[in-house]
Protein backbone atom coordinates (compact mmCIF):
# COMPACT_ATOMS: atom_id res chain seq x y z
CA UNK A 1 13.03 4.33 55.52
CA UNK A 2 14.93 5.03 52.30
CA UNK A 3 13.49 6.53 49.29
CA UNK A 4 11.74 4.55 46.58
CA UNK A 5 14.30 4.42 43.58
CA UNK A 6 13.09 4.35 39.85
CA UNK A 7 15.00 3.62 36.99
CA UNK A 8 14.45 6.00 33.88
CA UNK A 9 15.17 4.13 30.52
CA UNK A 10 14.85 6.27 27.03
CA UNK A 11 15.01 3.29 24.25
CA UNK A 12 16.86 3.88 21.82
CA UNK A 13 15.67 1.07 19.73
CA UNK A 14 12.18 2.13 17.32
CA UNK A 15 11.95 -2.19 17.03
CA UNK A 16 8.37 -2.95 18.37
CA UNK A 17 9.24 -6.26 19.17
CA UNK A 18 12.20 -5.31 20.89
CA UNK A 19 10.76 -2.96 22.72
CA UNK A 20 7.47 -5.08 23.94
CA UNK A 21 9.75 -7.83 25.34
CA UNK A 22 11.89 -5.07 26.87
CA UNK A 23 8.77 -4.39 28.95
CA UNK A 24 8.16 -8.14 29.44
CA UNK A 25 12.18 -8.73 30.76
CA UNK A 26 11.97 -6.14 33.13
CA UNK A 27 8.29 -6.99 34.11
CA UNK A 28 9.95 -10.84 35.14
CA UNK A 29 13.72 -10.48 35.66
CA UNK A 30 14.00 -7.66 37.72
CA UNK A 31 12.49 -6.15 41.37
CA UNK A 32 13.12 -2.42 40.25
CA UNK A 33 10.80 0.26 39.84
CA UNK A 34 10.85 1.38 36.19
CA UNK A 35 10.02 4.40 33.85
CA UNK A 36 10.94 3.53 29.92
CA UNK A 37 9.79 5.39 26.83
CA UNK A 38 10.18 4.11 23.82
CA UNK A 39 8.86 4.89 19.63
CA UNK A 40 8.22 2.31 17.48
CA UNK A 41 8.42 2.21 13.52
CA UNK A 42 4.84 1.71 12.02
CA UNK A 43 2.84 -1.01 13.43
CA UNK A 44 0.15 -2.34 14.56
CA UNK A 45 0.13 -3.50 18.05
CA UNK A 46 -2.95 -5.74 19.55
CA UNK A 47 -4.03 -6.42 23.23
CA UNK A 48 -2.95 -10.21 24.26
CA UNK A 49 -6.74 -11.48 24.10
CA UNK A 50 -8.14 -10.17 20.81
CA UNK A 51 -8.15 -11.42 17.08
CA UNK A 52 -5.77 -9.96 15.50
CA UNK A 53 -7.06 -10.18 11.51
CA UNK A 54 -10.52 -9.12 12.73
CA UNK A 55 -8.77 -5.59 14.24
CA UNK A 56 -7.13 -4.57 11.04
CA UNK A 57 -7.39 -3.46 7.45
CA UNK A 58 -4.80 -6.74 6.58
CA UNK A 59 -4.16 -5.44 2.74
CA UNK A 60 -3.70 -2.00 3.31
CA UNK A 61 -0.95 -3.30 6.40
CA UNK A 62 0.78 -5.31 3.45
CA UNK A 63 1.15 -2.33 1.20
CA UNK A 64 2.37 0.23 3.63
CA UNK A 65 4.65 -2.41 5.50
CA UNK A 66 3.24 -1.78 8.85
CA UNK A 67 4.32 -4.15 11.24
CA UNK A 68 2.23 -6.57 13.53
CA UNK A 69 2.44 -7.40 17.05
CA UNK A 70 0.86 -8.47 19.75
CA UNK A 71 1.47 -7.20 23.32
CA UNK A 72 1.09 -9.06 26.98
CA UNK A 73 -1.75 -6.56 28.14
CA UNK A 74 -4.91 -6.40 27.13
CA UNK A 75 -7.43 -3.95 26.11
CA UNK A 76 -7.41 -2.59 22.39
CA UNK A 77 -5.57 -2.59 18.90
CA UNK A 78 -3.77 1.00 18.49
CA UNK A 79 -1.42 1.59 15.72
CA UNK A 80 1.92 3.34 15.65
CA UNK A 81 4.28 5.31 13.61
CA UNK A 82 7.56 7.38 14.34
CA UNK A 83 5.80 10.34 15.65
CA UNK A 84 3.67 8.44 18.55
CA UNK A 85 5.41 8.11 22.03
CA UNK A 86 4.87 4.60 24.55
CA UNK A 87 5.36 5.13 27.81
CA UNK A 88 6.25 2.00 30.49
CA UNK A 89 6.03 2.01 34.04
CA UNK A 90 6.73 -1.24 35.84
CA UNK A 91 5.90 -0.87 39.75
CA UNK A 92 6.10 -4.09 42.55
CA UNK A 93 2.46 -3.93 44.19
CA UNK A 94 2.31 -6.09 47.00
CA UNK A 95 -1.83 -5.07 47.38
CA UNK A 96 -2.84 -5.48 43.97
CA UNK A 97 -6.44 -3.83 45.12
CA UNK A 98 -4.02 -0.48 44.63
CA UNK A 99 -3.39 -1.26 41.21
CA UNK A 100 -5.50 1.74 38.94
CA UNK A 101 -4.28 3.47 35.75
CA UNK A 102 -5.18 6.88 37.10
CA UNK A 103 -2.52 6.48 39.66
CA UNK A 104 -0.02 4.80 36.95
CA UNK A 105 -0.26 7.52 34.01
CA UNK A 106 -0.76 10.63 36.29
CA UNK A 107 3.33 11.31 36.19
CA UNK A 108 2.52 11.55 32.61
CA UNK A 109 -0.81 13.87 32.98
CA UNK A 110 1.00 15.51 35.28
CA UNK A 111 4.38 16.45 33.08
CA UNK A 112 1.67 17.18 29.85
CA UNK A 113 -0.25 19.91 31.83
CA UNK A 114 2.94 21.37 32.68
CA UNK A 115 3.16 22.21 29.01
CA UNK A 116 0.19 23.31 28.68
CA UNK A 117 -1.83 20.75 27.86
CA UNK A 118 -4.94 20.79 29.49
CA UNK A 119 -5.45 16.47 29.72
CA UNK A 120 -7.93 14.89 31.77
CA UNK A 121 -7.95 11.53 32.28
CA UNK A 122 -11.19 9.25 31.04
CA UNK A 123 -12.50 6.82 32.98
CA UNK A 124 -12.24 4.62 29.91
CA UNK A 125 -8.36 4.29 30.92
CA UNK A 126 -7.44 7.03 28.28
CA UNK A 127 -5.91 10.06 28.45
CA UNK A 128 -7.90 12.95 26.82
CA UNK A 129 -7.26 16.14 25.03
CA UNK A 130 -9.86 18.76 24.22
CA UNK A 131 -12.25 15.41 24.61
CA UNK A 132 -10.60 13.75 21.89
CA UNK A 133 -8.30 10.70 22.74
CA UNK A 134 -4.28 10.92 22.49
CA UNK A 135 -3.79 7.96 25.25
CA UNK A 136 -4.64 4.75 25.30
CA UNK A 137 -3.54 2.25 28.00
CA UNK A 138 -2.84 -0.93 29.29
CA UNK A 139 -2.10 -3.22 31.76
CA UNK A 140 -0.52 -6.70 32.85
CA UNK A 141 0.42 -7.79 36.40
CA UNK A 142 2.98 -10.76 37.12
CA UNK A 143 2.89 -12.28 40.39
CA UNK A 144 4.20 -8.49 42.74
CA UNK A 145 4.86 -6.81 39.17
CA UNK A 146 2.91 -4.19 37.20
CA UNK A 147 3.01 -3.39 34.01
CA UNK A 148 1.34 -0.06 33.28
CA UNK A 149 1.69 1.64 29.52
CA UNK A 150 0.14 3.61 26.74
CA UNK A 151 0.30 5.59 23.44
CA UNK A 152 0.34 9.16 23.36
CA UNK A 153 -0.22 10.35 19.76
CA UNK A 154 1.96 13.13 19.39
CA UNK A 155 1.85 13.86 15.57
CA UNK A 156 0.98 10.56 14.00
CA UNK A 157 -0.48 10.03 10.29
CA UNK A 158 -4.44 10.02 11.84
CA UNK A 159 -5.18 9.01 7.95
CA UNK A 160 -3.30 6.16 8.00
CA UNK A 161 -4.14 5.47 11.71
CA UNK A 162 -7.56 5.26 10.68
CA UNK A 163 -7.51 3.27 7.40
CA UNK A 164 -4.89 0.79 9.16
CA UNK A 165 -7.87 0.15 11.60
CA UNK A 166 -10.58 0.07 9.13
CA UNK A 167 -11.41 -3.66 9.52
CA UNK A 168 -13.83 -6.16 8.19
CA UNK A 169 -15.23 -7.69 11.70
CA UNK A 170 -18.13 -9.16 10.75
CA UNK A 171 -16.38 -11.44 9.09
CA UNK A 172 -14.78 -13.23 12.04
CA UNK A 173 -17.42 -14.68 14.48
CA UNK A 174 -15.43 -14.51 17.98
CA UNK A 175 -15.69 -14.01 21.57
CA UNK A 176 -12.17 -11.88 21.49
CA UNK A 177 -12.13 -8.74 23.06
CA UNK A 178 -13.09 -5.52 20.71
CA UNK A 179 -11.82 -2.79 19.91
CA UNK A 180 -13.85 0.41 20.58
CA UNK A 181 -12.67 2.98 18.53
CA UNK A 182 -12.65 6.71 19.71
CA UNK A 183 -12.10 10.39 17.79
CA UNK A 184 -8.05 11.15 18.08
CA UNK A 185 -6.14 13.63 18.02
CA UNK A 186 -2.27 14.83 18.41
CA UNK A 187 -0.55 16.69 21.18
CA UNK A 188 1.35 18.47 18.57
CA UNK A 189 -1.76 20.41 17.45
CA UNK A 190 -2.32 22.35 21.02
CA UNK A 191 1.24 22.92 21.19
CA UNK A 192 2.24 27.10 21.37
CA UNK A 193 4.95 26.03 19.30
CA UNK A 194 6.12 23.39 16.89
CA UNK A 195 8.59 20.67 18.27
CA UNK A 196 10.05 17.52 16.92
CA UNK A 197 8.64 14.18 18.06
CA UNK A 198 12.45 13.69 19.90
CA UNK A 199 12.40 17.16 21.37
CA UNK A 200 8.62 16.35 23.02
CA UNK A 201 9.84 12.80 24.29
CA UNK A 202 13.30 14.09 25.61
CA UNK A 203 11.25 16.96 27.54
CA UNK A 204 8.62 14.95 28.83
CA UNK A 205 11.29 12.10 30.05
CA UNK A 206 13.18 14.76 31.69
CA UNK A 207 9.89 15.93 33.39
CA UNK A 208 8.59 12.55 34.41
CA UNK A 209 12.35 11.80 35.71
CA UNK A 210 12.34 15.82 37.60
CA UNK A 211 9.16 14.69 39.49
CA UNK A 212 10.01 11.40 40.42
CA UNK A 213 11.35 11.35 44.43
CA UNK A 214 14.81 8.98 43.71
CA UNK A 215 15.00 8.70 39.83
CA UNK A 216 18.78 6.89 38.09
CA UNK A 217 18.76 7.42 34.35
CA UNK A 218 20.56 3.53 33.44
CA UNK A 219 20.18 3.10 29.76
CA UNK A 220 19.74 -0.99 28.98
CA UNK A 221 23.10 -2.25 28.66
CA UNK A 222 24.98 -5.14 27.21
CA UNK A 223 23.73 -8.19 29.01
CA UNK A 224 19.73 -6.91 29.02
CA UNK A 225 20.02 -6.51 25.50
CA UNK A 226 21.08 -9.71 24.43
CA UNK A 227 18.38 -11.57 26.74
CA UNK A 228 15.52 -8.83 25.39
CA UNK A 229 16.81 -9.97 21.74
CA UNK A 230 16.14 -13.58 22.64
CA UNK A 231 12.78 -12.86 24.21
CA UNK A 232 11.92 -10.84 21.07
CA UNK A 233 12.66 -13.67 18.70
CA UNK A 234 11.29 -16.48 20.89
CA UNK A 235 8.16 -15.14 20.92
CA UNK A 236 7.12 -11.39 19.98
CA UNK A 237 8.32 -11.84 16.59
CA UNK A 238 6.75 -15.38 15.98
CA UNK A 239 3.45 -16.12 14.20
CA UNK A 240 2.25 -18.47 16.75
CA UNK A 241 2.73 -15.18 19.37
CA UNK A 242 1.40 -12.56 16.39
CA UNK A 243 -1.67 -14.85 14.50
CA UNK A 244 -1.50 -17.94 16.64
CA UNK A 245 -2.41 -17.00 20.01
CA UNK A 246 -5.68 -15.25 18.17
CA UNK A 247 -9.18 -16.75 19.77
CA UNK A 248 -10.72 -19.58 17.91
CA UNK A 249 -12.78 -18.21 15.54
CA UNK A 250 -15.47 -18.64 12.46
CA UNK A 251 -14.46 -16.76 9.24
CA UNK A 252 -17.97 -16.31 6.94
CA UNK A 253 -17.38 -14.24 3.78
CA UNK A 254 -19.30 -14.59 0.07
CA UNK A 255 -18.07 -12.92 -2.81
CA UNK A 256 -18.06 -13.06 -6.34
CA UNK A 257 -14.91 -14.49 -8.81
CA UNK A 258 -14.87 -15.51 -12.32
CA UNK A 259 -18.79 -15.45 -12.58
CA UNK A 260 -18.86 -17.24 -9.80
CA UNK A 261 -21.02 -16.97 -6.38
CA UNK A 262 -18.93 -18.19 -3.35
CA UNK A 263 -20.19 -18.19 -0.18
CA UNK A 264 -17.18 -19.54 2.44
CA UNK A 265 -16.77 -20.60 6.04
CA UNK A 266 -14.01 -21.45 7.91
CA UNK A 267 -13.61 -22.04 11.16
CA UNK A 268 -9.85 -21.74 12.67
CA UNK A 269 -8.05 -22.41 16.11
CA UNK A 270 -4.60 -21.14 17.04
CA UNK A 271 -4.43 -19.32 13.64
CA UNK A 272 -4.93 -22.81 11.87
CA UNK A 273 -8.01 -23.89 9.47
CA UNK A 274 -9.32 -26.78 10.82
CA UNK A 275 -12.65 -27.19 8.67
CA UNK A 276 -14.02 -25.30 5.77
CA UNK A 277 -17.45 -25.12 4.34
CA UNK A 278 -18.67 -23.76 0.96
CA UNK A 279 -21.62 -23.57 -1.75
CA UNK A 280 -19.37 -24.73 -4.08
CA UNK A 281 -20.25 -28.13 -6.00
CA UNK A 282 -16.73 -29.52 -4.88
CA UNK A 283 -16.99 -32.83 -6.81
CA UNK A 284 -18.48 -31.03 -9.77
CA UNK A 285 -15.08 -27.79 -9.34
CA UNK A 286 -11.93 -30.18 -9.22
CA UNK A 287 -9.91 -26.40 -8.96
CA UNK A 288 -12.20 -25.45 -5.98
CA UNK A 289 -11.92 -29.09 -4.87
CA UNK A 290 -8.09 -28.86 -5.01
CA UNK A 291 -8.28 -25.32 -3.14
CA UNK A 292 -9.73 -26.81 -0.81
CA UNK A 293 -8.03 -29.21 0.41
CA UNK A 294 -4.53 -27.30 0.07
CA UNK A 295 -5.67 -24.60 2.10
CA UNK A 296 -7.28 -26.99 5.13
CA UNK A 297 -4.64 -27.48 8.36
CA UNK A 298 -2.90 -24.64 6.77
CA UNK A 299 -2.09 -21.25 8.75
CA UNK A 300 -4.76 -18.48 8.01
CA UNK A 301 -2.18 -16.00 6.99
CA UNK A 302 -2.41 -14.06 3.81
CA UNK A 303 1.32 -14.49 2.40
CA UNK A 304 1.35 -18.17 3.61
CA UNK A 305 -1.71 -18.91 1.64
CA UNK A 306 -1.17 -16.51 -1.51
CA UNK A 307 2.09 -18.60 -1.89
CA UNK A 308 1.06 -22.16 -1.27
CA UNK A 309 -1.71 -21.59 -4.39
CA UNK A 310 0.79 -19.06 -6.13
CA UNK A 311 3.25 -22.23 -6.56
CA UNK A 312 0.64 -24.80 -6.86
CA UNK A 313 0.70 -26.61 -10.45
CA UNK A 314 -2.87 -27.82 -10.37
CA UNK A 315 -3.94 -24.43 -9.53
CA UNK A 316 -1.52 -22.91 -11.97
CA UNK A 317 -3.58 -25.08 -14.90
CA UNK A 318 -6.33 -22.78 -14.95
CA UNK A 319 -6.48 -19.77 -16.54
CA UNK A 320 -9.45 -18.53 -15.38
CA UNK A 321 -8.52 -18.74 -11.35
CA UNK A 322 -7.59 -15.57 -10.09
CA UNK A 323 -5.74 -16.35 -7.14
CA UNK A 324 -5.20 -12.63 -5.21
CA UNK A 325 -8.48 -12.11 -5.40
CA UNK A 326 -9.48 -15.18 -3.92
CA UNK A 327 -6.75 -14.81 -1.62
CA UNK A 328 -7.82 -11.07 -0.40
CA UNK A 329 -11.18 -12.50 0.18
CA UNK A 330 -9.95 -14.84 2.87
CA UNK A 331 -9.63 -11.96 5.53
């Protein structure tokens, strides 16, 4: 019986979207075992079933231009930077009772401890370091296919991880899946000596690849790429992939603006708001009347919405309307 063949991938793309519809072209156009690691840019990446706005601190994503996305698997929000690692592995399972994310990240456990790293693996489906998380993972199965991956946080900004994740939940009423959020840490603190981010992913691919029983390093070439580019922009990159396929969901919030007490609900389905409800006088406001009605059917997104009353000439007459505010107290 011939030997199980894997192919090893190193991405040389740090493009999230790219790289999460790499995993979903290989997941559905192809039968071959697969190892890929890849690093994104900064972003913010949530599990398929959970509300996205209701994960993150949204303002503090604007002002540090960390990206969002949304992935095929499910589980929790994690965020990313340059100096955190994702690993792939895409296996055909014909008895999906075998499917189990010890089995699926112990290559990686396994090349980690032969660093030095003494990593255990939680039954939580992370990996763990000194008790504190560095792994989190995931998983999606397609018909035969699995997709197994995770995070390892090698020396990522834990400041901005943290504040990037620092959301305001109970303002979204939901029955998404949530985020439990767990002390991190970074590999590159238990490390005898200090590496690079590239040096630590080239080692541990070589590793992974050493170990494996029939391993063929195939880089994604010409073809691949342009079909991951069109999965990437057909859907990982849209807003009805990113805010869109969010859970319906009831958004309460009451704050105060121009000596004013407002007190807001909205409820919203497939990132749109469909009704709103307020404590506002509307026939006795004719701004907050006009607010109103501009913002209903329209997507719940904060750019979208700072724009549409940004360029809005009723809204524009008053002097006393002060429209980020209102707008950062949407989410």
């Amino acid at each position: 019986m011939p030997l199980k063949t894997m192919r090893c991938i190193f991405s040389t793309s740090n493009n999230p979207y790219f790289n999460l519809a790499t995993e979903e072209y290989f997941l559905k156009n192809s039968t071959d075992e697969i190892f890929l690691i890849y690093i994104n840019e900064p972003c913010i990446v949530v599990g398929k079933h959970q509300n996205l706005l209701s994960e993150i601190n949204l303002l503090f994503t604007i002002n540090n231009n960390i990206k969002l996305a949304r992935r095929i698997s499910g589980g929790g929000t994690v965020y990313q930077d340059l100096n955190n690692l994702n690993f792939s592995f895409l296996h055909n399972c014909t008895n999906l009772e075998q499917v189990n994310f010890a089995k699926f990240t112990f290559p990686v456990v396994e090349a980690l401890r032969d660093m030095g790293l003494n990593v255990e693996f939680s039954g939580r489906n992370d990996l763990l370091l000194d008790s504190k998380k560095i792994s989190g993972n995931a998983m999606h199965i397609f018909k035969t296919r699995v997709l197994s991956h995770g995070t390892l946080l090698f020396n990522t900004d834990l400041n901005k991880l943290s504040t990037a994740l620092k959301n305001n939940a109970q303002r979204y009423i939901d029955k998404s899946i949530k985020s439990l959020r767990s002390k991190v840490t970074n590999i590159s603190y238990y490390l005898d000596n200090l590496i690079s981010i590239e040096d630590f992913s080239k080692t541990l691919f070589q590793k992974i690849v050493w170990k494996t029983s029939n391993p063929f390093i195939q880089p994604i070439n010409d073809i691949e790429t342009a079909s991951i580019n069109q999965i990437s922009k057909e859907k990982f990159e849209t807003w009805d992939w990113i805010y869109g396929y969010s859970p319906k969901y009831l958004f309460r919030n009451s704050f105060d603006i121009s000596d004013l007490k407002v007190i807001l609900e909205m409820q919203v389905e497939k990132g749109i708001i469909r009704s709103e409800n307020t404590n506002i006088i509307l026939g006795e406001n004719t701004i907050y009347q006009h607010i109103f009605e501009v913002l209903l059917n329209k997507k719940h997104t904060y750019h979208i919405i700072f724009d549409l009353l940004s360029n809005d000439k009723v809204i524009n007459t008053s002097h006393t309307f002060k429209i980020r505010e209102f707008c950062e107290n949407l989410f």
